[in-house]
PDB file of N, CA and C in Angstrom:
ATOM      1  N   UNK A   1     244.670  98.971 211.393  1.00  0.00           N
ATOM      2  CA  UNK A   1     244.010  97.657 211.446  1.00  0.00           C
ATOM      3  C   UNK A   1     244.303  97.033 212.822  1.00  0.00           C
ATOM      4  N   UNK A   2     243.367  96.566 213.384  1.00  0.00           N
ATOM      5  CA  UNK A   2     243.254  96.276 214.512  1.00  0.00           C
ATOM      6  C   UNK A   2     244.063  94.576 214.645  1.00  0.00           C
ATOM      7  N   UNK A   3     244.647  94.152 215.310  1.00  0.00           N
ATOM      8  CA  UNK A   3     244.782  92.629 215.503  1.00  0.00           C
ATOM      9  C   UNK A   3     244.289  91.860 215.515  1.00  0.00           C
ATOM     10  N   UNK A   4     242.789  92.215 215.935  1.00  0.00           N
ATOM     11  CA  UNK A   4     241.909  91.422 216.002  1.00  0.00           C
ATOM     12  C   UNK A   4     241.385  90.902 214.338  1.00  0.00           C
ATOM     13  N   UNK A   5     241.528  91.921 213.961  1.00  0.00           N
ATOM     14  CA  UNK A   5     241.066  92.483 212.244  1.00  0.00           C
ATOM     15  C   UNK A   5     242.252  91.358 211.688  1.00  0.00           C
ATOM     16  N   UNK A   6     243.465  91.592 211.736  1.00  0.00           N
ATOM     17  CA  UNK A   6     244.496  91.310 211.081  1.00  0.00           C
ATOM     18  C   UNK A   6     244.538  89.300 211.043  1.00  0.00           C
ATOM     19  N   UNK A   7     243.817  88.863 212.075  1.00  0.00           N
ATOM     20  CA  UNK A   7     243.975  87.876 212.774  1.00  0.00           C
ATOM     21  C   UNK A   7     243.036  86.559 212.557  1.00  0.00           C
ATOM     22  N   UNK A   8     241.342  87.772 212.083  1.00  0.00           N
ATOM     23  CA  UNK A   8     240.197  87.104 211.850  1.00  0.00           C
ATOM     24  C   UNK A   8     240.352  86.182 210.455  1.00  0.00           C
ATOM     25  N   UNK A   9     240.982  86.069 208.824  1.00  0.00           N
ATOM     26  CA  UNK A   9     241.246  85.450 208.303  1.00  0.00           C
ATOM     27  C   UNK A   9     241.560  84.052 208.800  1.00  0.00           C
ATOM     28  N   UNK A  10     242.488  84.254 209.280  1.00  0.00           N
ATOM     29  CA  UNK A  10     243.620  82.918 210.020  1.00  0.00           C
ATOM     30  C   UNK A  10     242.326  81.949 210.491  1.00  0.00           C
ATOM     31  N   UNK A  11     241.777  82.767 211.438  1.00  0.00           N
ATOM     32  CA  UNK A  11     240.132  82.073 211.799  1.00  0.00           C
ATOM     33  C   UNK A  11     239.501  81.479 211.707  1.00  0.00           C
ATOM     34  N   UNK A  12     238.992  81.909 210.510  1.00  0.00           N
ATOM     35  CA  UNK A  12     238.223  81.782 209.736  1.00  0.00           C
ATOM     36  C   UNK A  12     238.434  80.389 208.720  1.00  0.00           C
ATOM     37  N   UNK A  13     239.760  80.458 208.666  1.00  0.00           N
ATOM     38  CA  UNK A  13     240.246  79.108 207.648  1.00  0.00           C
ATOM     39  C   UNK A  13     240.352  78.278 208.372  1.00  0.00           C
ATOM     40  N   UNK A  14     241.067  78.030 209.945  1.00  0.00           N
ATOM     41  CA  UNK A  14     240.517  77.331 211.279  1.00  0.00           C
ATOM     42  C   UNK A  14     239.509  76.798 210.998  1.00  0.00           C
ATOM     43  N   UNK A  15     238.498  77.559 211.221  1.00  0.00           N
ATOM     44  CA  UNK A  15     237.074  76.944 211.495  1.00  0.00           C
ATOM     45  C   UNK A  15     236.696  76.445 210.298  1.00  0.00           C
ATOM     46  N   UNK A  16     236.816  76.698 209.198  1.00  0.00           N
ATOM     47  CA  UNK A  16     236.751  75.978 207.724  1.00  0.00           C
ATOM     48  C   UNK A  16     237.295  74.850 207.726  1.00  0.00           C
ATOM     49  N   UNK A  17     237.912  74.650 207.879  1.00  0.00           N
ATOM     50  CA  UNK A  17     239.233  73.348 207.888  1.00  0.00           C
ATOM     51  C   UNK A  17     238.461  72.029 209.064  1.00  0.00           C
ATOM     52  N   UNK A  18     238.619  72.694 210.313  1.00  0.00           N
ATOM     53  CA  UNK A  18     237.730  72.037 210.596  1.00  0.00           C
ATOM     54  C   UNK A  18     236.779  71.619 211.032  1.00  0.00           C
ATOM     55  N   UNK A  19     235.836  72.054 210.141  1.00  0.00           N
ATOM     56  CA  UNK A  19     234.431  71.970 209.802  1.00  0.00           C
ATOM     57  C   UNK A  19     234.693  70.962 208.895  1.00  0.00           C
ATOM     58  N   UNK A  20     235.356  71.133 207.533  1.00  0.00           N
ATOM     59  CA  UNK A  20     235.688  69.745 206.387  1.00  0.00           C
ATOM     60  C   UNK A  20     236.430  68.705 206.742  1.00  0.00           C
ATOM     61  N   UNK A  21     236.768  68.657 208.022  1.00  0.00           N
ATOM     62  CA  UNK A  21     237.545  67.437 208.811  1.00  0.00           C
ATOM     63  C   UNK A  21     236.476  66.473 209.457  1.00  0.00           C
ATOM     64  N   UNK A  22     235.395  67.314 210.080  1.00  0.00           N
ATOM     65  CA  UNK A  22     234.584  67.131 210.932  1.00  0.00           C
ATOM     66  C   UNK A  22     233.705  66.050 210.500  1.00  0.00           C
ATOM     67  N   UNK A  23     232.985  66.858 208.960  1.00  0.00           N
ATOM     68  CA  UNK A  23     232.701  66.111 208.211  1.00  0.00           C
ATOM     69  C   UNK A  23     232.855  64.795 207.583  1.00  0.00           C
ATOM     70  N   UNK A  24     234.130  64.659 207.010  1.00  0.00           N
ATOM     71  CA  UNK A  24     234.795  63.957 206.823  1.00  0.00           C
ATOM     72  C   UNK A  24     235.047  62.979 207.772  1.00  0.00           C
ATOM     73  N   UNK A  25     235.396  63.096 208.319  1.00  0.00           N
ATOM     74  CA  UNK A  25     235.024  62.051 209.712  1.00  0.00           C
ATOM     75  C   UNK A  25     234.549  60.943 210.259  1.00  0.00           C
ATOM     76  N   UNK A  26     232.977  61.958 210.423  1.00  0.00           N
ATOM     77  CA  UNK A  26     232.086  61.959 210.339  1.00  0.00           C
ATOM     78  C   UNK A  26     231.242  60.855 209.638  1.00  0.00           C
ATOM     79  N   UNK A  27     231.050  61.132 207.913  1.00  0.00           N
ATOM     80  CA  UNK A  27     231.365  59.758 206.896  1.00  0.00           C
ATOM     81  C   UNK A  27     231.782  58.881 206.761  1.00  0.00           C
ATOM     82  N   UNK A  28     233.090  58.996 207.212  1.00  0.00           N
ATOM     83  CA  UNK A  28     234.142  57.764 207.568  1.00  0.00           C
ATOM     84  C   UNK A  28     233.813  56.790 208.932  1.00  0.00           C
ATOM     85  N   UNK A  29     233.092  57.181 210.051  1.00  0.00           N
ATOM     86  CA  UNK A  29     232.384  56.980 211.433  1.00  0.00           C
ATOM     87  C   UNK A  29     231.559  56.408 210.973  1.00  0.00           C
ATOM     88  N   UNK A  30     230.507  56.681 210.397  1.00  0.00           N
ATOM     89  CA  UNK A  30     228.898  56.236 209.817  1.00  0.00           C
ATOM     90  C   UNK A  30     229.283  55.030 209.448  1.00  0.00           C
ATOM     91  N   UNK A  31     230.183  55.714 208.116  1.00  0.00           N
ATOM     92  CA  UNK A  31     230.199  54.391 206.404  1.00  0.00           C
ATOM     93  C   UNK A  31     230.733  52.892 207.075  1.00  0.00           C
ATOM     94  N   UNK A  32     231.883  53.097 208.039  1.00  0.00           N
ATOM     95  CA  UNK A  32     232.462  51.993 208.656  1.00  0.00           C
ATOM     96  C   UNK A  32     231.864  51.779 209.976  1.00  0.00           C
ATOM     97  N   UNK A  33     231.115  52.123 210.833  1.00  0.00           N
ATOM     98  CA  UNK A  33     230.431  51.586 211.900  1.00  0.00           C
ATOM     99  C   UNK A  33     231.406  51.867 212.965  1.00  0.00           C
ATOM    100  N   UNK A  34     232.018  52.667 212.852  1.00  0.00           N
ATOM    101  CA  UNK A  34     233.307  52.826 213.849  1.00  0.00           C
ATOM    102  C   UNK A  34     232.541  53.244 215.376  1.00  0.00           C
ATOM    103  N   UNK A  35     231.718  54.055 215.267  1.00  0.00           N
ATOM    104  CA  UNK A  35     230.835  54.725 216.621  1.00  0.00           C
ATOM    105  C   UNK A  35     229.716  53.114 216.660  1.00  0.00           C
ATOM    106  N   UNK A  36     229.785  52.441 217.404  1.00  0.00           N
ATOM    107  CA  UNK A  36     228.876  51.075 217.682  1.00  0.00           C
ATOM    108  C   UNK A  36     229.330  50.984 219.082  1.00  0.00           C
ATOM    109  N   UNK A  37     227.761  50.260 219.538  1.00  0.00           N
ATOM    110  CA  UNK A  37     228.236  49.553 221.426  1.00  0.00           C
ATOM    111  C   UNK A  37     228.662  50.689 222.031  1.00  0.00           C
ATOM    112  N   UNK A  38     229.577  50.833 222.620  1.00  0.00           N
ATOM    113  CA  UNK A  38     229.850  51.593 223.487  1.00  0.00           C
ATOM    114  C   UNK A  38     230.803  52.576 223.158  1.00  0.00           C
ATOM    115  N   UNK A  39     230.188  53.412 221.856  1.00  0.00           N
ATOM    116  CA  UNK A  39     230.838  54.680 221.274  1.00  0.00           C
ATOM    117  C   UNK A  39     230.900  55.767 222.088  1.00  0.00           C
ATOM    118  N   UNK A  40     231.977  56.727 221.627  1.00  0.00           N
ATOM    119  CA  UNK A  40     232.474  57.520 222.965  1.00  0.00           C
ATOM    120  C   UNK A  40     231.994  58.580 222.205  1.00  0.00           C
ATOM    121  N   UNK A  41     230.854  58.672 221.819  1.00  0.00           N
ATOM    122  CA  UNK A  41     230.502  60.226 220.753  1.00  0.00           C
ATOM    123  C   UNK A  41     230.208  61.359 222.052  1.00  0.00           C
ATOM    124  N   UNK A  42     229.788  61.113 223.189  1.00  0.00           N
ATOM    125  CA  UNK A  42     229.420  62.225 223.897  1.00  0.00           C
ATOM    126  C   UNK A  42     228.146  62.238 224.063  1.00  0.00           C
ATOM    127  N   UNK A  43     227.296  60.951 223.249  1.00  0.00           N
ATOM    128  CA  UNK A  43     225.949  61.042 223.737  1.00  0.00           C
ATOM    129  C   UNK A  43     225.172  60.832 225.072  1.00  0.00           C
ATOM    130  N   UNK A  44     224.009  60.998 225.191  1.00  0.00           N
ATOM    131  CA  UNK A  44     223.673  61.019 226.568  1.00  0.00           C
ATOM    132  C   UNK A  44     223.815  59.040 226.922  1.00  0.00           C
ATOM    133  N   UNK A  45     223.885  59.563 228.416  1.00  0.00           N
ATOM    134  CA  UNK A  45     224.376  58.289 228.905  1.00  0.00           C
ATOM    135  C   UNK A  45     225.625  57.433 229.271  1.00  0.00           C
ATOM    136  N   UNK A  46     226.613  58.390 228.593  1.00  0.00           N
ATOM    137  CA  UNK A  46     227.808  57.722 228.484  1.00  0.00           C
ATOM    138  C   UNK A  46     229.290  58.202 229.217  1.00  0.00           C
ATOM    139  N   UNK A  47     229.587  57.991 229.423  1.00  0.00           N
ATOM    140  CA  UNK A  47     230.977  58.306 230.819  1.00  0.00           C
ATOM    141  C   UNK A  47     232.149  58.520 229.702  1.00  0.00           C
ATOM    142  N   UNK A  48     233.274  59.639 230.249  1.00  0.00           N
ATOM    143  CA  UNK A  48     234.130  60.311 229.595  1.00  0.00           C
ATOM    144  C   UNK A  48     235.104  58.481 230.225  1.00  0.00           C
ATOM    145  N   UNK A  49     234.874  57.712 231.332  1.00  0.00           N
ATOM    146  CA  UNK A  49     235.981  57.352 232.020  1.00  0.00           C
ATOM    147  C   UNK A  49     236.572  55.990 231.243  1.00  0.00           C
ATOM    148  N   UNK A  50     235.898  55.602 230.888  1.00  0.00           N
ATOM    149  CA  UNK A  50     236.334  54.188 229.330  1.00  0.00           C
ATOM    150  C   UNK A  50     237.312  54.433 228.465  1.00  0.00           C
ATOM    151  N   UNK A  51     237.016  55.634 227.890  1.00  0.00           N
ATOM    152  CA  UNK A  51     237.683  56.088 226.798  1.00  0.00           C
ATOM    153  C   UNK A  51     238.971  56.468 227.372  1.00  0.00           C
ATOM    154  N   UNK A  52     238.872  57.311 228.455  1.00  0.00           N
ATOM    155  CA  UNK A  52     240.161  58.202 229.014  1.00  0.00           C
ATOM    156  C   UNK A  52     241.107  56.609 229.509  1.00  0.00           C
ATOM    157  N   UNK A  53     240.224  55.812 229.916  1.00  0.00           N
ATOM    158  CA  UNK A  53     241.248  54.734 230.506  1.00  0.00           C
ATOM    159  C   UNK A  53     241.689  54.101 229.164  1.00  0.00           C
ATOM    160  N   UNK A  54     240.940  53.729 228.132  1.00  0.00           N
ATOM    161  CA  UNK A  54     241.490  53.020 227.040  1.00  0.00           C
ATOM    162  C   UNK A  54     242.899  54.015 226.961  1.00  0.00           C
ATOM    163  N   UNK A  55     242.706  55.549 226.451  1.00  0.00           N
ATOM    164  CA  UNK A  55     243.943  56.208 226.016  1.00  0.00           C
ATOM    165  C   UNK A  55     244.939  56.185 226.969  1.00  0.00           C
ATOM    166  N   UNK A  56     245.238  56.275 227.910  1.00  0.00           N
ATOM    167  CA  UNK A  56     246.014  55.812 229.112  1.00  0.00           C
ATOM    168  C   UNK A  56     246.782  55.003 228.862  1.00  0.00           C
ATOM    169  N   UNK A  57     245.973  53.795 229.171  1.00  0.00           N
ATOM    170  CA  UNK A  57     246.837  52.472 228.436  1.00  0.00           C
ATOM    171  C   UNK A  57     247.421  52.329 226.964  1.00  0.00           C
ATOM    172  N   UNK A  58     246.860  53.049 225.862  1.00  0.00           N
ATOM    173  CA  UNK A  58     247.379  52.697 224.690  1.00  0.00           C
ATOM    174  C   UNK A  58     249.286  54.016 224.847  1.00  0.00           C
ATOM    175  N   UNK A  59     248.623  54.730 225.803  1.00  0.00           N
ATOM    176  CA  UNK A  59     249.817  55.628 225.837  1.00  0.00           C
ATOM    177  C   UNK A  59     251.124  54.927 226.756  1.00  0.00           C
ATOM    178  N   UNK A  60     250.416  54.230 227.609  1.00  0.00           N
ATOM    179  CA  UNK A  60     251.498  53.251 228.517  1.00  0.00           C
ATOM    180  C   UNK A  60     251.953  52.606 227.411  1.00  0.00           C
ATOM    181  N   UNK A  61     251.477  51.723 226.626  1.00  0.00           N
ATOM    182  CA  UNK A  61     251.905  51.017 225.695  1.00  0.00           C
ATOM    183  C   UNK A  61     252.957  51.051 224.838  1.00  0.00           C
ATOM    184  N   UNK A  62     252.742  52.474 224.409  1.00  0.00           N
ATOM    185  CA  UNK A  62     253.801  53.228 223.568  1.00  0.00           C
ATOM    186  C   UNK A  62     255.252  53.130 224.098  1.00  0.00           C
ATOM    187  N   UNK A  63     255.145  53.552 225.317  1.00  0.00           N
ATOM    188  CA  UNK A  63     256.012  54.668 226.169  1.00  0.00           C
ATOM    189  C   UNK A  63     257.126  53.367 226.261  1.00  0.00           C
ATOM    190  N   UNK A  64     256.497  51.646 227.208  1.00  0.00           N
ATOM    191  CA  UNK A  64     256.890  50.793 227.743  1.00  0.00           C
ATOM    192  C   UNK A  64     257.257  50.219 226.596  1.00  0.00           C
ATOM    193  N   UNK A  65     257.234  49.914 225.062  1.00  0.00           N
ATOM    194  CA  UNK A  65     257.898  49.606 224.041  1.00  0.00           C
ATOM    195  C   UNK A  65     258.286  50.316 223.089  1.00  0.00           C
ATOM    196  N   UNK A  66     258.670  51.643 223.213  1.00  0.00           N
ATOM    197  CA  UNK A  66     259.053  52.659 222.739  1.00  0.00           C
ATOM    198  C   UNK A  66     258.709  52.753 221.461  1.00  0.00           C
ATOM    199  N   UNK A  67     257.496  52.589 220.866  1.00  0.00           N
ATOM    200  CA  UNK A  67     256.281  53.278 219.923  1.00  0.00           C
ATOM    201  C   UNK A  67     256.386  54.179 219.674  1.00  0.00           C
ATOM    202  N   UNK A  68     256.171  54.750 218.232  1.00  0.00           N
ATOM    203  CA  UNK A  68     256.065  56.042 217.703  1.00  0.00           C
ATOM    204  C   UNK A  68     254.408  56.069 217.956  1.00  0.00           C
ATOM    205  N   UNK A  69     253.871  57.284 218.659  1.00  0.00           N
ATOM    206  CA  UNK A  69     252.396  57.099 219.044  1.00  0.00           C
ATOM    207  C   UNK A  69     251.771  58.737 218.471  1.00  0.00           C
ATOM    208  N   UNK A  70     250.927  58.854 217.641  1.00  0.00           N
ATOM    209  CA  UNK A  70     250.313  59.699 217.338  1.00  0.00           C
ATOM    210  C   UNK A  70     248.807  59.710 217.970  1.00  0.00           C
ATOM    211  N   UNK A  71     247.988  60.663 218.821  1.00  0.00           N
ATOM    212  CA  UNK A  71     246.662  60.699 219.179  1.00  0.00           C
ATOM    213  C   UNK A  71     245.900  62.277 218.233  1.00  0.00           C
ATOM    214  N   UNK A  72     244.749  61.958 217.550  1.00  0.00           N
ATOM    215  CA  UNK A  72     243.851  63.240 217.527  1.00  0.00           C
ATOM    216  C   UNK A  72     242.926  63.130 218.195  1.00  0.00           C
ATOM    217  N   UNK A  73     242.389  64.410 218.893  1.00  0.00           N
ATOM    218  CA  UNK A  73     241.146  63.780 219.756  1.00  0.00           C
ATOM    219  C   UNK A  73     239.906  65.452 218.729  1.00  0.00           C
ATOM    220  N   UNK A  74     239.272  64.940 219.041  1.00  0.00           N
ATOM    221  CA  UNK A  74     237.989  65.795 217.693  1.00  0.00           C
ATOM    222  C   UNK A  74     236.864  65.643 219.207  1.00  0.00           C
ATOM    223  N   UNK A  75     236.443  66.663 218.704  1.00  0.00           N
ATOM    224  CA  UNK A  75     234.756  67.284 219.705  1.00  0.00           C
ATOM    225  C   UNK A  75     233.725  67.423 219.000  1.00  0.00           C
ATOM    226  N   UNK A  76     233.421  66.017 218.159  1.00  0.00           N
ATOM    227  CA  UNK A  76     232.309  65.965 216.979  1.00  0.00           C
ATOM    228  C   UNK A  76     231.369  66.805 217.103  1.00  0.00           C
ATOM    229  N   UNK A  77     230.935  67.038 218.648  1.00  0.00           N
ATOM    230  CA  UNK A  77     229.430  67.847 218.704  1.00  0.00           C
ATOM    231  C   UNK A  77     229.572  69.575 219.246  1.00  0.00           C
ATOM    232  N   UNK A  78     231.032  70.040 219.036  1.00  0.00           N
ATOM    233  CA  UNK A  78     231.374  70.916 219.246  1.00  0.00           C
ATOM    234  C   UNK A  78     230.874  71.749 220.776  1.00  0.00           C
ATOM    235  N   UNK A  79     231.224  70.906 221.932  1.00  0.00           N
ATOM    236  CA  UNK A  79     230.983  71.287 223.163  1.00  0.00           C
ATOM    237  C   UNK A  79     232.072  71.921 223.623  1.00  0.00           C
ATOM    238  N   UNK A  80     233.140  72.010 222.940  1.00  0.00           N
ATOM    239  CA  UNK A  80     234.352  73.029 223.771  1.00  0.00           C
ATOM    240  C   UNK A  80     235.118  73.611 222.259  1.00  0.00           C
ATOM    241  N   UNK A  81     235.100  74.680 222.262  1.00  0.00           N
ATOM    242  CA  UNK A  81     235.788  75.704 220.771  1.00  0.00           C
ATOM    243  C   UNK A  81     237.117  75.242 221.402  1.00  0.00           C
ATOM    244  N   UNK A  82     238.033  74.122 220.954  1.00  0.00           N
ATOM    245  CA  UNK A  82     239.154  74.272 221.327  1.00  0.00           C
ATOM    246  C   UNK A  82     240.168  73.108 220.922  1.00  0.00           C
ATOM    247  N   UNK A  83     241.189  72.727 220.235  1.00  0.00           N
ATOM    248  CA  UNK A  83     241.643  71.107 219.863  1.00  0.00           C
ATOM    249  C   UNK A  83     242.519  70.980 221.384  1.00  0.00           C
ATOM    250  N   UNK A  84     242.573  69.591 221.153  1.00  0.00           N
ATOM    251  CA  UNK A  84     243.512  69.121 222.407  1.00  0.00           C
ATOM    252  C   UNK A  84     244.739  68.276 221.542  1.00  0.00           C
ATOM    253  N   UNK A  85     245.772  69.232 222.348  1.00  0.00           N
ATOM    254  CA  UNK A  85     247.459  68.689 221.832  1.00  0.00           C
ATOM    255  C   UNK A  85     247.631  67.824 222.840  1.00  0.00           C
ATOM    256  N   UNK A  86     248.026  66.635 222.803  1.00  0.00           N
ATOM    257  CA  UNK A  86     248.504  65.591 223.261  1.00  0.00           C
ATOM    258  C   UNK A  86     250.058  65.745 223.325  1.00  0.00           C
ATOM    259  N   UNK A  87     251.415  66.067 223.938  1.00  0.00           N
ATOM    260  CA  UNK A  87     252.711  65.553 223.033  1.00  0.00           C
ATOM    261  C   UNK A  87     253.277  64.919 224.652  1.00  0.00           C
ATOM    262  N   UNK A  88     254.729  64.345 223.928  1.00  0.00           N
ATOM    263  CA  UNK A  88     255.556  63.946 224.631  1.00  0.00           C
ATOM    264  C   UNK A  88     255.996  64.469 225.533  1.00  0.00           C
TER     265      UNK A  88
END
């Protein structure tokens, strides 16, 4: 059995998982209006540089009153196969 073979399960539940996150989300985005005005979904028109500066600062924030700070960042429209780890 190849590694690749041995490996593809693991994958597979990856991409399952989140796919039902995505979703989920997703619903939760809609139902509450959370994406409004100047939502950072990735649609056309809109600059990565707002958002990146908001997280910046909420991370200064943390750091300068020593905050327990958790970030997820999600690629709703799946433009990069890949999660982004944020840590300390």
């Amino acid at each position: 059995i190849s590694e690749y073979s041995a490996n593809r399960p693991i994958r597979n539940n990856e991409k399952a998982l989140v796919s039902i996150l995505n979703r989920r989300c997703s619903k939760i985005f809609k139902g509450n209006n959370v994406l409004r005005g100047n939502q950072f979904a990735g649609l056309e028109g809109n600059s990565t540089f707002e958002p990146i500066r908001i997280i910046k600062e909420i991370i200064q924030n943390a750091i300068e009153n020593k905050k327990e700070l958790w970030i997820l960042a999600l690629d709703m429209a799946k433009a990069y196969d890949r999660k982004i780890e944020i840590t300390k």
